[in-house]
PDB file of N, CA and C in Angstrom:
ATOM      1  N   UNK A   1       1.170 146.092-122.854  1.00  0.00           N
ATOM      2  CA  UNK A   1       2.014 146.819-121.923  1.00  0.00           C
ATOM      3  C   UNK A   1       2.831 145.821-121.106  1.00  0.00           C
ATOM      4  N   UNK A   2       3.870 146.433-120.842  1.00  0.00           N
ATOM      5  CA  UNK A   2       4.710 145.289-120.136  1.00  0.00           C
ATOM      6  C   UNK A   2       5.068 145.695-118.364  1.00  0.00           C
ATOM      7  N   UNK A   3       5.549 144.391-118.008  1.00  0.00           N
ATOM      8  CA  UNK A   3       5.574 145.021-116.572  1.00  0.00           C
ATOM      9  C   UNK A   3       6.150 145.634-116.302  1.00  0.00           C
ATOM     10  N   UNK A   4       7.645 146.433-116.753  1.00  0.00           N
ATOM     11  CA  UNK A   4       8.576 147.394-116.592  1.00  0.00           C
ATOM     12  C   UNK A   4       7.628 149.268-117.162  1.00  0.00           C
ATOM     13  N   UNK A   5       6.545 148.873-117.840  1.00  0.00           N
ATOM     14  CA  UNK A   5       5.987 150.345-118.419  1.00  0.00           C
ATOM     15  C   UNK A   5       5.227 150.346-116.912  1.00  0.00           C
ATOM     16  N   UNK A   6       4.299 149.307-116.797  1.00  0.00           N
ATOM     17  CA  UNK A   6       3.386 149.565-115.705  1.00  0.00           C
ATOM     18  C   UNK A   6       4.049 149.959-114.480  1.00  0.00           C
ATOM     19  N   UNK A   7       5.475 149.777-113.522  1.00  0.00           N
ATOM     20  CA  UNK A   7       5.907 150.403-113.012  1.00  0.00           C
ATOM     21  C   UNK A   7       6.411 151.205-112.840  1.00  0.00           C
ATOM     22  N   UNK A   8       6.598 151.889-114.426  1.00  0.00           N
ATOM     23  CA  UNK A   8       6.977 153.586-114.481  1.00  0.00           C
ATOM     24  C   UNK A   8       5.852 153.706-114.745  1.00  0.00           C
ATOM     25  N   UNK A   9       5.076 154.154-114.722  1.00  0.00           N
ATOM     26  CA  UNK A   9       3.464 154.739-114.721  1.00  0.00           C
ATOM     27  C   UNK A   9       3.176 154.840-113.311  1.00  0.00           C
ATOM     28  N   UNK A  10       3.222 153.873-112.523  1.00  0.00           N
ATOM     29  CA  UNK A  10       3.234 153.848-110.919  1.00  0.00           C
ATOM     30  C   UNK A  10       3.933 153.861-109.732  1.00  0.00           C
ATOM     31  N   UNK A  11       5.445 154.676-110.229  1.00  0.00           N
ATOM     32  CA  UNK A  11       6.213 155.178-109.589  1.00  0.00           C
ATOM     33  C   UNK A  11       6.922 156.275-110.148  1.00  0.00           C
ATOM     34  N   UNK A  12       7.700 156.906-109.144  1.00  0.00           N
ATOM     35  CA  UNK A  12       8.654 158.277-109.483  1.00  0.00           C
ATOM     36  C   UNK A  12      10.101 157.672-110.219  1.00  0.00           C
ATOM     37  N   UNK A  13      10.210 156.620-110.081  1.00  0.00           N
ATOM     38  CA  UNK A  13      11.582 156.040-110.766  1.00  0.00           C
ATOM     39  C   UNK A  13      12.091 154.575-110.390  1.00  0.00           C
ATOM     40  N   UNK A  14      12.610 153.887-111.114  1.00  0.00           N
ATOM     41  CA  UNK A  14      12.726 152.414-110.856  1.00  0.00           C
ATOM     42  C   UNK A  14      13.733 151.856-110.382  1.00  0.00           C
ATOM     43  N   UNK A  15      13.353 151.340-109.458  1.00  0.00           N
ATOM     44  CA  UNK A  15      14.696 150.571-108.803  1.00  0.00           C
ATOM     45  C   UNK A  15      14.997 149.333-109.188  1.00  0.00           C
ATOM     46  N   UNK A  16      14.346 148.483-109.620  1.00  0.00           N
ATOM     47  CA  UNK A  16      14.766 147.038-109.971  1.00  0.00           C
ATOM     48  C   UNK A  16      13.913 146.618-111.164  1.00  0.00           C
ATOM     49  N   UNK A  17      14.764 145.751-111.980  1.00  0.00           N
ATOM     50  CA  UNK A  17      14.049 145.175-112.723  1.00  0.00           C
ATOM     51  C   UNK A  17      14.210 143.706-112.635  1.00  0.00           C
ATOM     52  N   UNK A  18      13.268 142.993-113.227  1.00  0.00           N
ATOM     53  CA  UNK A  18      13.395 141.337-113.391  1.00  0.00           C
ATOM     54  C   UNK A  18      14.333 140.844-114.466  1.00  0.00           C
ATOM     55  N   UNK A  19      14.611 139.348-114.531  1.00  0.00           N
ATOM     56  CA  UNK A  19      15.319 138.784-115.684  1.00  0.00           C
ATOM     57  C   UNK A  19      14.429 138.949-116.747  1.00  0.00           C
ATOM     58  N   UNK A  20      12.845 138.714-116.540  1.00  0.00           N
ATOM     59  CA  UNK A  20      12.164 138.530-117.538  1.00  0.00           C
ATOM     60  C   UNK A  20      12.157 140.010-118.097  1.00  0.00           C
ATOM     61  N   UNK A  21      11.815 141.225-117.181  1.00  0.00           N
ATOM     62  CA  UNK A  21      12.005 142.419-117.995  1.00  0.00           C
ATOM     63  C   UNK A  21      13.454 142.463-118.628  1.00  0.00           C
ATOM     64  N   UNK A  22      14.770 142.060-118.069  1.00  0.00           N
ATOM     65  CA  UNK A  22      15.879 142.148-119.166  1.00  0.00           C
ATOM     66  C   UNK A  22      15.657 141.409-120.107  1.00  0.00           C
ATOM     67  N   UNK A  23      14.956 140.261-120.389  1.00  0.00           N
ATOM     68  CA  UNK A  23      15.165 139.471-121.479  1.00  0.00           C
ATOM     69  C   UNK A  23      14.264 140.020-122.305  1.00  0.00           C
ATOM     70  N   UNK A  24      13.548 140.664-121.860  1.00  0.00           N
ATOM     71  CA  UNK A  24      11.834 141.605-122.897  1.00  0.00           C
ATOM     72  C   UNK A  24      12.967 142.654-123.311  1.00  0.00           C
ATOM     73  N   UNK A  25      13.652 143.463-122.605  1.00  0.00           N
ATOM     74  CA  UNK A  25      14.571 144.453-122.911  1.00  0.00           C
ATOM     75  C   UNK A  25      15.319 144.432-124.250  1.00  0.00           C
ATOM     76  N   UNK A  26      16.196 143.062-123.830  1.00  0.00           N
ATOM     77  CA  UNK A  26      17.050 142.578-124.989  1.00  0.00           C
ATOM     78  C   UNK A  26      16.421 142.188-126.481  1.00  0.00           C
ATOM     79  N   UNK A  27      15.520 141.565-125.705  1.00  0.00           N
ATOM     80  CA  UNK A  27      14.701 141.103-127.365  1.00  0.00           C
ATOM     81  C   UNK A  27      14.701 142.444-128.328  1.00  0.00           C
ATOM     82  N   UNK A  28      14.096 143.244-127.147  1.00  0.00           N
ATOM     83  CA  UNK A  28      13.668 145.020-128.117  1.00  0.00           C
ATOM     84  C   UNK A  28      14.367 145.184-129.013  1.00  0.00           C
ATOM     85  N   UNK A  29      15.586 145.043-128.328  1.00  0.00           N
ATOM     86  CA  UNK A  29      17.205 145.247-128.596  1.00  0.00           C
ATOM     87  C   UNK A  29      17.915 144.359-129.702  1.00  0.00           C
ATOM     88  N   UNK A  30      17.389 143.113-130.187  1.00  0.00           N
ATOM     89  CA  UNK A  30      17.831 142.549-131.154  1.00  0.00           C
ATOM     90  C   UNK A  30      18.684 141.433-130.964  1.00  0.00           C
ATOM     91  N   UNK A  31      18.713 141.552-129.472  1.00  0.00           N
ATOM     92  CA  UNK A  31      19.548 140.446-128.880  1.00  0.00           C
ATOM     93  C   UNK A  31      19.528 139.279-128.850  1.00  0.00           C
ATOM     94  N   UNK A  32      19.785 138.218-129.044  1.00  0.00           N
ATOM     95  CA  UNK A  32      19.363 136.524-129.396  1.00  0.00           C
ATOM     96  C   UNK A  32      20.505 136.128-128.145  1.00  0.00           C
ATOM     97  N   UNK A  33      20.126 135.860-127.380  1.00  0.00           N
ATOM     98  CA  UNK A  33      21.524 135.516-126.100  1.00  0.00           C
ATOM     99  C   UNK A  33      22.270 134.144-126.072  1.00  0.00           C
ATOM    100  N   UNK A  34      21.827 133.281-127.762  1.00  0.00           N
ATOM    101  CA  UNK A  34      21.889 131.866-128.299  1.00  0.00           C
ATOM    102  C   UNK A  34      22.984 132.161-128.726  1.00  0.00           C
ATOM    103  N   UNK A  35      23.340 133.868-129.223  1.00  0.00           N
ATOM    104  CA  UNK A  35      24.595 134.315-130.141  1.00  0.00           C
ATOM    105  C   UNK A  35      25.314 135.207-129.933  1.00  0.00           C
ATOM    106  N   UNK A  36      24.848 135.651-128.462  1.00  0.00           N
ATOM    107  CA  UNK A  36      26.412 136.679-127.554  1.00  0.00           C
ATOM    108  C   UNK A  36      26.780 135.859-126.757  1.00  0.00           C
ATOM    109  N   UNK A  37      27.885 136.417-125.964  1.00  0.00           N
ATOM    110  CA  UNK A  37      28.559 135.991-125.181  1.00  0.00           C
ATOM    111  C   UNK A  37      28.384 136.134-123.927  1.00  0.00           C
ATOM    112  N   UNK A  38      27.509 137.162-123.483  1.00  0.00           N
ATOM    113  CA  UNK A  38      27.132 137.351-121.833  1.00  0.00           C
ATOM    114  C   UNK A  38      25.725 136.906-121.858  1.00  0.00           C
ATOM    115  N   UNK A  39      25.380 136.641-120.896  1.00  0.00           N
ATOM    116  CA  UNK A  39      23.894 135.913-120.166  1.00  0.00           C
ATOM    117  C   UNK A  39      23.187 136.821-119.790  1.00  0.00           C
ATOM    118  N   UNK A  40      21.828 136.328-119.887  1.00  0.00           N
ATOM    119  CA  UNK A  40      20.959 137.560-119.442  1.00  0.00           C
ATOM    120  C   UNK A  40      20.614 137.826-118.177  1.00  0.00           C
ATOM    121  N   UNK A  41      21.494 137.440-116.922  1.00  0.00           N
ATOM    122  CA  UNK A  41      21.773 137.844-115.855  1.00  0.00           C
ATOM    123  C   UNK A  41      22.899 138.917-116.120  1.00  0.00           C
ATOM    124  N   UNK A  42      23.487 138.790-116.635  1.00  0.00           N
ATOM    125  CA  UNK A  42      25.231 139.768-117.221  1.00  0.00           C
ATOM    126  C   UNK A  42      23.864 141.235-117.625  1.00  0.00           C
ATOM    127  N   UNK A  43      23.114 140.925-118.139  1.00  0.00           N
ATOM    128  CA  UNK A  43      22.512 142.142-118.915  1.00  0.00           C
ATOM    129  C   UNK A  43      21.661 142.721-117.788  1.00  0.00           C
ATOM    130  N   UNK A  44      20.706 141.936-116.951  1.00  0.00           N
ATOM    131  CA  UNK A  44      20.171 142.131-115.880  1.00  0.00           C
ATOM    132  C   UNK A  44      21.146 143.144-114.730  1.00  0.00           C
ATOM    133  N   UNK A  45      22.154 142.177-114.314  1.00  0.00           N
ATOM    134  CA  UNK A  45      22.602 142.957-113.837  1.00  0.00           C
ATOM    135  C   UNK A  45      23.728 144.548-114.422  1.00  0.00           C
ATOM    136  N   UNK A  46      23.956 144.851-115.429  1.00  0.00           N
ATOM    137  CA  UNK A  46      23.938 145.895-116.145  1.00  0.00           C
ATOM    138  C   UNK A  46      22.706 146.923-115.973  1.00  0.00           C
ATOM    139  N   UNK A  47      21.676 146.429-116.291  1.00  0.00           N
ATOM    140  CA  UNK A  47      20.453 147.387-116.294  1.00  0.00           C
ATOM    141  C   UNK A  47      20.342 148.077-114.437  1.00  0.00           C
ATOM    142  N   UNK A  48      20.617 147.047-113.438  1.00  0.00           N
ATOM    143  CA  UNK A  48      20.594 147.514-112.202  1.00  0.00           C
ATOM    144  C   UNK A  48      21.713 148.792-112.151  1.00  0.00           C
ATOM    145  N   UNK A  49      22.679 148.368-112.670  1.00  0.00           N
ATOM    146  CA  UNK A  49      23.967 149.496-112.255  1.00  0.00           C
ATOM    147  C   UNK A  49      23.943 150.793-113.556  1.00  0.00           C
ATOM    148  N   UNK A  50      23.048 150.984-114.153  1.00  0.00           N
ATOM    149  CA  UNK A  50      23.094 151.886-115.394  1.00  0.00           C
ATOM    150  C   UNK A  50      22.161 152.511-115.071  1.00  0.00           C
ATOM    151  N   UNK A  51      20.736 152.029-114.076  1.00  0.00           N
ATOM    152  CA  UNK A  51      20.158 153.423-113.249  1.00  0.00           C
ATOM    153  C   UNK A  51      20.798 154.511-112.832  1.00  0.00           C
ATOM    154  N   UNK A  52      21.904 154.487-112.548  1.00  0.00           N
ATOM    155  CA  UNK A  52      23.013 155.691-112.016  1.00  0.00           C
ATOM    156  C   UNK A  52      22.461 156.547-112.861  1.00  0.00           C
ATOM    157  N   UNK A  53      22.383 156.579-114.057  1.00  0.00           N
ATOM    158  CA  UNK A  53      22.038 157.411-115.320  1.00  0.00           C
ATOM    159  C   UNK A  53      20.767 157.636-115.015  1.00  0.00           C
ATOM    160  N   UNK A  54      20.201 157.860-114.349  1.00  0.00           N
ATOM    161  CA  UNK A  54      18.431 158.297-114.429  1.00  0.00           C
ATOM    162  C   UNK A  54      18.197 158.674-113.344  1.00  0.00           C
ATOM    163  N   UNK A  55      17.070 159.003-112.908  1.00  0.00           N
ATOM    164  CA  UNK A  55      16.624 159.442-111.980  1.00  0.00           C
ATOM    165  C   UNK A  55      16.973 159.902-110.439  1.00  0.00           C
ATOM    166  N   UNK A  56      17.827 158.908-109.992  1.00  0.00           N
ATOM    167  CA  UNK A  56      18.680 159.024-108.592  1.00  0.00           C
ATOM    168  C   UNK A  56      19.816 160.460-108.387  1.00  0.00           C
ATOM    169  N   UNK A  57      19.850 160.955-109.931  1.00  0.00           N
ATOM    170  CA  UNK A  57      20.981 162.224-109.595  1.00  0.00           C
ATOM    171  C   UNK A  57      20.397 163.355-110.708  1.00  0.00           C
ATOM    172  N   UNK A  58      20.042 164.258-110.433  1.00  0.00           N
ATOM    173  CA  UNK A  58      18.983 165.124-111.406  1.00  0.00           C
ATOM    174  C   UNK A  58      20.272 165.968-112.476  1.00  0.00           C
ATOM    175  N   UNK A  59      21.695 165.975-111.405  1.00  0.00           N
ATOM    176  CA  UNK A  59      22.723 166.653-112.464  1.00  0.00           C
ATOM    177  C   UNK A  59      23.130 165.605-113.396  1.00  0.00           C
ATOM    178  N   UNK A  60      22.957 163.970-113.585  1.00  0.00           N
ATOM    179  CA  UNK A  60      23.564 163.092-114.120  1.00  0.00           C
ATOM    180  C   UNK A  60      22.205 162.466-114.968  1.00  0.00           C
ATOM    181  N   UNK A  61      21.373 163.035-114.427  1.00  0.00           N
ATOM    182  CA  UNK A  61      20.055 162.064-115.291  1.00  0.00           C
ATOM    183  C   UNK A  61      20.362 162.323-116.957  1.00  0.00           C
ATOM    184  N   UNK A  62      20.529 161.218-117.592  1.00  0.00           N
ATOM    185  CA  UNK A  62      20.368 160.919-119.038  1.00  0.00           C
ATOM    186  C   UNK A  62      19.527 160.002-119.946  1.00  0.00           C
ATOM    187  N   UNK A  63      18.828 159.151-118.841  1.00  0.00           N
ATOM    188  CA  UNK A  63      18.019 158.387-119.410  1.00  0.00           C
ATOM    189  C   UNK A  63      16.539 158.427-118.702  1.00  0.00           C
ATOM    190  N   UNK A  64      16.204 159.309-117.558  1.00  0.00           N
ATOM    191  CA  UNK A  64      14.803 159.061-116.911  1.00  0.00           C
ATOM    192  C   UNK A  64      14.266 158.009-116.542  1.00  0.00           C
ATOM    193  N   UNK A  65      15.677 157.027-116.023  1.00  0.00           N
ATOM    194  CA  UNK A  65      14.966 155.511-116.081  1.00  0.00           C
ATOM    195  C   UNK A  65      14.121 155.068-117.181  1.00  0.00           C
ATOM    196  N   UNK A  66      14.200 155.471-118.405  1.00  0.00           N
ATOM    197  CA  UNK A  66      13.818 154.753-119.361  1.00  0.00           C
ATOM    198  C   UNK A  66      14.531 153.048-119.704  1.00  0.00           C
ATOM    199  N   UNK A  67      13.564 152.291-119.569  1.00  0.00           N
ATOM    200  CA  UNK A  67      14.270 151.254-119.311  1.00  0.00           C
ATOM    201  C   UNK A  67      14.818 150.757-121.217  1.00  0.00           C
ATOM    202  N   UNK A  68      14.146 151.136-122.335  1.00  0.00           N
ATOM    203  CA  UNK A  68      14.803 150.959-123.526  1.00  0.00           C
ATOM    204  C   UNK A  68      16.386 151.308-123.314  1.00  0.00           C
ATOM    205  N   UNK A  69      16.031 152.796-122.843  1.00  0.00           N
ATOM    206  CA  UNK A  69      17.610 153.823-123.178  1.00  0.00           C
ATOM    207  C   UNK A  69      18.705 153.242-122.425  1.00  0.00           C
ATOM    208  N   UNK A  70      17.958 152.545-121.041  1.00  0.00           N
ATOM    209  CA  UNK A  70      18.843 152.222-119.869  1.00  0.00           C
ATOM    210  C   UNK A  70      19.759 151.256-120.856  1.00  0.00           C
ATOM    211  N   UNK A  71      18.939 150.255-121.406  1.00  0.00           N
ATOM    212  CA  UNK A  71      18.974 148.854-122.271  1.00  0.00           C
ATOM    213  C   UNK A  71      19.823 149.238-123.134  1.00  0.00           C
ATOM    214  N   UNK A  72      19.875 150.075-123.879  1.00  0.00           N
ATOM    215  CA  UNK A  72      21.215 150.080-125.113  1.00  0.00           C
ATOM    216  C   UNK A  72      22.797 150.482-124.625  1.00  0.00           C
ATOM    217  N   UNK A  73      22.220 151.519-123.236  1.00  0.00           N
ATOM    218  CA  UNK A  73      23.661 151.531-122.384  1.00  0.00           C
ATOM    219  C   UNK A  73      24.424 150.379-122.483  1.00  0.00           C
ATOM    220  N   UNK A  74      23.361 149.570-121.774  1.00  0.00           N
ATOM    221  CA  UNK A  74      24.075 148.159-120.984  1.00  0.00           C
ATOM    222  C   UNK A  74      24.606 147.178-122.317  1.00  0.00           C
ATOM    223  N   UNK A  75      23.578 147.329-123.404  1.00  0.00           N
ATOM    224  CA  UNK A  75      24.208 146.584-124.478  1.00  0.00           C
ATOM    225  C   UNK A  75      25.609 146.958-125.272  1.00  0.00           C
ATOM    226  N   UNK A  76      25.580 148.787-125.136  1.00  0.00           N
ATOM    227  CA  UNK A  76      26.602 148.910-125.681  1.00  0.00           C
ATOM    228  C   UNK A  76      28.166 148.777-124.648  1.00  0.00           C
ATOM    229  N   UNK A  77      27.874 148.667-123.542  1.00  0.00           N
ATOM    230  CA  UNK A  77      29.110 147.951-122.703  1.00  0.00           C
ATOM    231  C   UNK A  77      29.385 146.821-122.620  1.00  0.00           C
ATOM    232  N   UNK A  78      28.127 146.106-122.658  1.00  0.00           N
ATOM    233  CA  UNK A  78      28.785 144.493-123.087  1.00  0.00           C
ATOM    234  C   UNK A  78      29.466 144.152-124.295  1.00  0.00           C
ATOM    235  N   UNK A  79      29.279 145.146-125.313  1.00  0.00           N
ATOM    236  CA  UNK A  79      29.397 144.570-126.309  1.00  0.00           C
ATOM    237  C   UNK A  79      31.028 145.456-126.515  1.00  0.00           C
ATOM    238  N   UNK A  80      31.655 146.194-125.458  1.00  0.00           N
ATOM    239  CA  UNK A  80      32.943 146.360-125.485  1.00  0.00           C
ATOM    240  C   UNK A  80      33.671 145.749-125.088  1.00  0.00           C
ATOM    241  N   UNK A  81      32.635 145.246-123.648  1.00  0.00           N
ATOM    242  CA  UNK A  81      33.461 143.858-123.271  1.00  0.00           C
ATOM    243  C   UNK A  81      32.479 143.323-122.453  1.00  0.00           C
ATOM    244  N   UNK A  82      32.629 141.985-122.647  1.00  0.00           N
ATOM    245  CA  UNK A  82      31.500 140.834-122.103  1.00  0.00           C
ATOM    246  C   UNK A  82      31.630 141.013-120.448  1.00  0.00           C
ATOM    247  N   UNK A  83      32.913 141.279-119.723  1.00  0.00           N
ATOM    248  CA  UNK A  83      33.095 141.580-118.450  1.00  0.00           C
ATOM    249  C   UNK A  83      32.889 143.017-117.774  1.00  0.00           C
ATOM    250  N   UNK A  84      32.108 143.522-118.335  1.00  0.00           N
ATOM    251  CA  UNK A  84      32.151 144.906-117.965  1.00  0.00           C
ATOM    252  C   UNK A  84      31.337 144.777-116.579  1.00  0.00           C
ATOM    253  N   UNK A  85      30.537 143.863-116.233  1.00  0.00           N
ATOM    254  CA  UNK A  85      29.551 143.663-114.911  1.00  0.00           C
ATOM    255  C   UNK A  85      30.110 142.493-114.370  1.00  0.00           C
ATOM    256  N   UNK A  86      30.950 142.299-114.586  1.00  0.00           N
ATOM    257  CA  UNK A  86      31.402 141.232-113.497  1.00  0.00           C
ATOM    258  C   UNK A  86      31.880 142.095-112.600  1.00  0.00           C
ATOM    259  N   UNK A  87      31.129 140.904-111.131  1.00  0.00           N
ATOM    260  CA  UNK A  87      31.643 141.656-109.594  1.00  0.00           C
ATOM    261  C   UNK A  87      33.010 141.579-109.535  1.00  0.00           C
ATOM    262  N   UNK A  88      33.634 140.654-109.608  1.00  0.00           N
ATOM    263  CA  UNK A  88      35.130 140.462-109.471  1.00  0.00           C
ATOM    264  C   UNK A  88      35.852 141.361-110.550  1.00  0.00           C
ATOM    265  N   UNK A  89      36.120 141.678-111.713  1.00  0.00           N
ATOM    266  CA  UNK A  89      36.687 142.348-112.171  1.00  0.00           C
ATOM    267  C   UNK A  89      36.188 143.221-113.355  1.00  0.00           C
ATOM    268  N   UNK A  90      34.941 143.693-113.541  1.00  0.00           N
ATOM    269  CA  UNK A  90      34.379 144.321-114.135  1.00  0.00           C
ATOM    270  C   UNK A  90      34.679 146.111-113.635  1.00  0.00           C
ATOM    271  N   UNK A  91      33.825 146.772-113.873  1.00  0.00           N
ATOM    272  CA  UNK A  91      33.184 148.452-113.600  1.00  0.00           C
ATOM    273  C   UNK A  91      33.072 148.448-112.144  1.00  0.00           C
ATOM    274  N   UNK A  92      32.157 147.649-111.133  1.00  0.00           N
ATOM    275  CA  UNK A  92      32.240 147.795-110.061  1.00  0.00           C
ATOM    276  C   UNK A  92      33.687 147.686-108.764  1.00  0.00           C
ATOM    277  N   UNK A  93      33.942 146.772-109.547  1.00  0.00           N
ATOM    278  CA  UNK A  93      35.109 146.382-108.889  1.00  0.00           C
ATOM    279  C   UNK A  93      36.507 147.802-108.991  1.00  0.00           C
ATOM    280  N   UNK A  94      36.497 147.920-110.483  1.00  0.00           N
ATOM    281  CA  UNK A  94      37.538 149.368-110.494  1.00  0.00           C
ATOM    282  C   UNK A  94      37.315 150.479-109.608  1.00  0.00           C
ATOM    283  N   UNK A  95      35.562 150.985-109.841  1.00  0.00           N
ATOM    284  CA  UNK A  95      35.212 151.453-108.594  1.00  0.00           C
ATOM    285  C   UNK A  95      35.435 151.391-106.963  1.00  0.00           C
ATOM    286  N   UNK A  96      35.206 150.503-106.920  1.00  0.00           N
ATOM    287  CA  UNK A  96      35.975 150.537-105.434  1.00  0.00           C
ATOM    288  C   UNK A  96      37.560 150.833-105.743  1.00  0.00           C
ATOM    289  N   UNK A  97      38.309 150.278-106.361  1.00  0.00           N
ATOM    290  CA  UNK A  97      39.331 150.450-106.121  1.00  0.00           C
ATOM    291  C   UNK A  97      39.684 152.083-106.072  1.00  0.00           C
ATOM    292  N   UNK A  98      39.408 152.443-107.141  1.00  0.00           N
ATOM    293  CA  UNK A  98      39.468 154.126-107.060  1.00  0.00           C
ATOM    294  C   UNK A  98      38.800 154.749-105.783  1.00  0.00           C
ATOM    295  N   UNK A  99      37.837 154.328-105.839  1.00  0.00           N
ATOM    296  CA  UNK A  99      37.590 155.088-104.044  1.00  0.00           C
ATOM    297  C   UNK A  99      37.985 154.877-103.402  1.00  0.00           C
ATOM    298  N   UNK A 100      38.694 153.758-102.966  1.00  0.00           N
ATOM    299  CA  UNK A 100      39.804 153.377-102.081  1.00  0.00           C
ATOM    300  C   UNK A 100      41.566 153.931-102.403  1.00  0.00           C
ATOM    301  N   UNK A 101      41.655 155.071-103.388  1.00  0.00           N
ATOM    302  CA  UNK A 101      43.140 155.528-104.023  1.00  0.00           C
ATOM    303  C   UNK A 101      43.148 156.895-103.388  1.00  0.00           C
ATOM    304  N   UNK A 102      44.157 156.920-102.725  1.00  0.00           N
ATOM    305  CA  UNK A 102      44.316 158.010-101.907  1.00  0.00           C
ATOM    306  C   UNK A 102      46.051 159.483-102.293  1.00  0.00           C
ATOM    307  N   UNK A 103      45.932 160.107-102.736  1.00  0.00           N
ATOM    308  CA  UNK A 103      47.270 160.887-102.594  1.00  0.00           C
ATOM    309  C   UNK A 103      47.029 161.437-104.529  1.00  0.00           C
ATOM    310  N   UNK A 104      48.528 161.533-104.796  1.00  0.00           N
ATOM    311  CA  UNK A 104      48.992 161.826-106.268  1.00  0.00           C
ATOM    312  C   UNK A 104      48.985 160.295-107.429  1.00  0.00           C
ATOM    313  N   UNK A 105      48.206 160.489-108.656  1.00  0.00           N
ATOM    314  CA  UNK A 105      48.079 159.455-109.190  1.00  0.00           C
ATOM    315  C   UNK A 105      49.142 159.456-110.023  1.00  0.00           C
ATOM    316  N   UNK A 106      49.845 160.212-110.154  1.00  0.00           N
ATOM    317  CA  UNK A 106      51.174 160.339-111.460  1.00  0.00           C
ATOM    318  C   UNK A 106      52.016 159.227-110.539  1.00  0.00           C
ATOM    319  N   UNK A 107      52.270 158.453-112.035  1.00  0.00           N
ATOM    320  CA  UNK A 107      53.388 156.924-111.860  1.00  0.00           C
ATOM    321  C   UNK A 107      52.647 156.073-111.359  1.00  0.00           C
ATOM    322  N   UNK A 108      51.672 155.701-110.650  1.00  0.00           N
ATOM    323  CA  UNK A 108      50.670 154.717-109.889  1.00  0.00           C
ATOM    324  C   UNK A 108      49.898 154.153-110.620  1.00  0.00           C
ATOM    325  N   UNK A 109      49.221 152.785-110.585  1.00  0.00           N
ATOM    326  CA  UNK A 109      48.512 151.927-110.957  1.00  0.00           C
ATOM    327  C   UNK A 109      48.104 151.147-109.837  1.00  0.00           C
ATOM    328  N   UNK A 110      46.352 151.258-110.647  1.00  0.00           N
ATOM    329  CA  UNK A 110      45.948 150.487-110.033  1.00  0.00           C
ATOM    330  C   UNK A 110      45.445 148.930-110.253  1.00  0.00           C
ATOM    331  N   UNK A 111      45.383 147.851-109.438  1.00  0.00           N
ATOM    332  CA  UNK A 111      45.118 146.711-109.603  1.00  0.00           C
ATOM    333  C   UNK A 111      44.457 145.743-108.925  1.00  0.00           C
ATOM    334  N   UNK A 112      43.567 144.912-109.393  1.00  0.00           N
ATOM    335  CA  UNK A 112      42.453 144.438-108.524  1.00  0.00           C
ATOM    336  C   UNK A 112      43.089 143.197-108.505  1.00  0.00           C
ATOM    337  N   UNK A 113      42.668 142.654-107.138  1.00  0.00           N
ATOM    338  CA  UNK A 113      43.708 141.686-106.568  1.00  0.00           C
ATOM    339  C   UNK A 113      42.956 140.296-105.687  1.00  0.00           C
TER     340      UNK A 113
END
């Protein structure tokens, strides 16, 4: 058993995981990180922001904090693009920007700066 099962067994839903649980994750996953392009902090932090999908919103839950299911999310966004979790110009970052877009979006763009 690993330490990511033993804390879903002993909680209602997971808030954090370790590098070592992402790198146990990835392995599952087939991942050799000798032969992608993002780091297993890049994946780590993926798995933090792909909880959105589980437990925290009962109309959005799709994965139950399953940390496998969480895991193929995050793999299959890296693997659209290696920057998808970067703070500076990744997913989070567009996010803010859109919450920060105010009025009619026809003709407008947005751009992180």
């Amino acid at each position: 058993m690993n330490n990511y099962e033993i804390k879903l067994k002993g909680a209602n839903f997971m808030k954090k995981f370790t590098l070592l649980e992402a790198k146990e994750l990835a392995g599952q996953l087939g991942v050799n990180f000798a032969e992608v392009v993002f780091t297993p902090g890049e994946f780590l932090a993926g798995l933090e922001v792909e909880l959105e999908h589980g437990l925290t919103d009962s109309h959005t839950n799709v994965t139950n904090d399953d940390p496998l299911i969480t895991a193929k999310i995050v793999l299959a966004h890296l693997k659209e693009n290696q920057m998808y979790y970067d703070e500076n110009i990744g997913v989070a970052a567009w996010e803010h920007e859109l919450d920060k877009f105010k009025g009619n979006p026809k003709g407008k763009k947005i751009q992180i700066i």
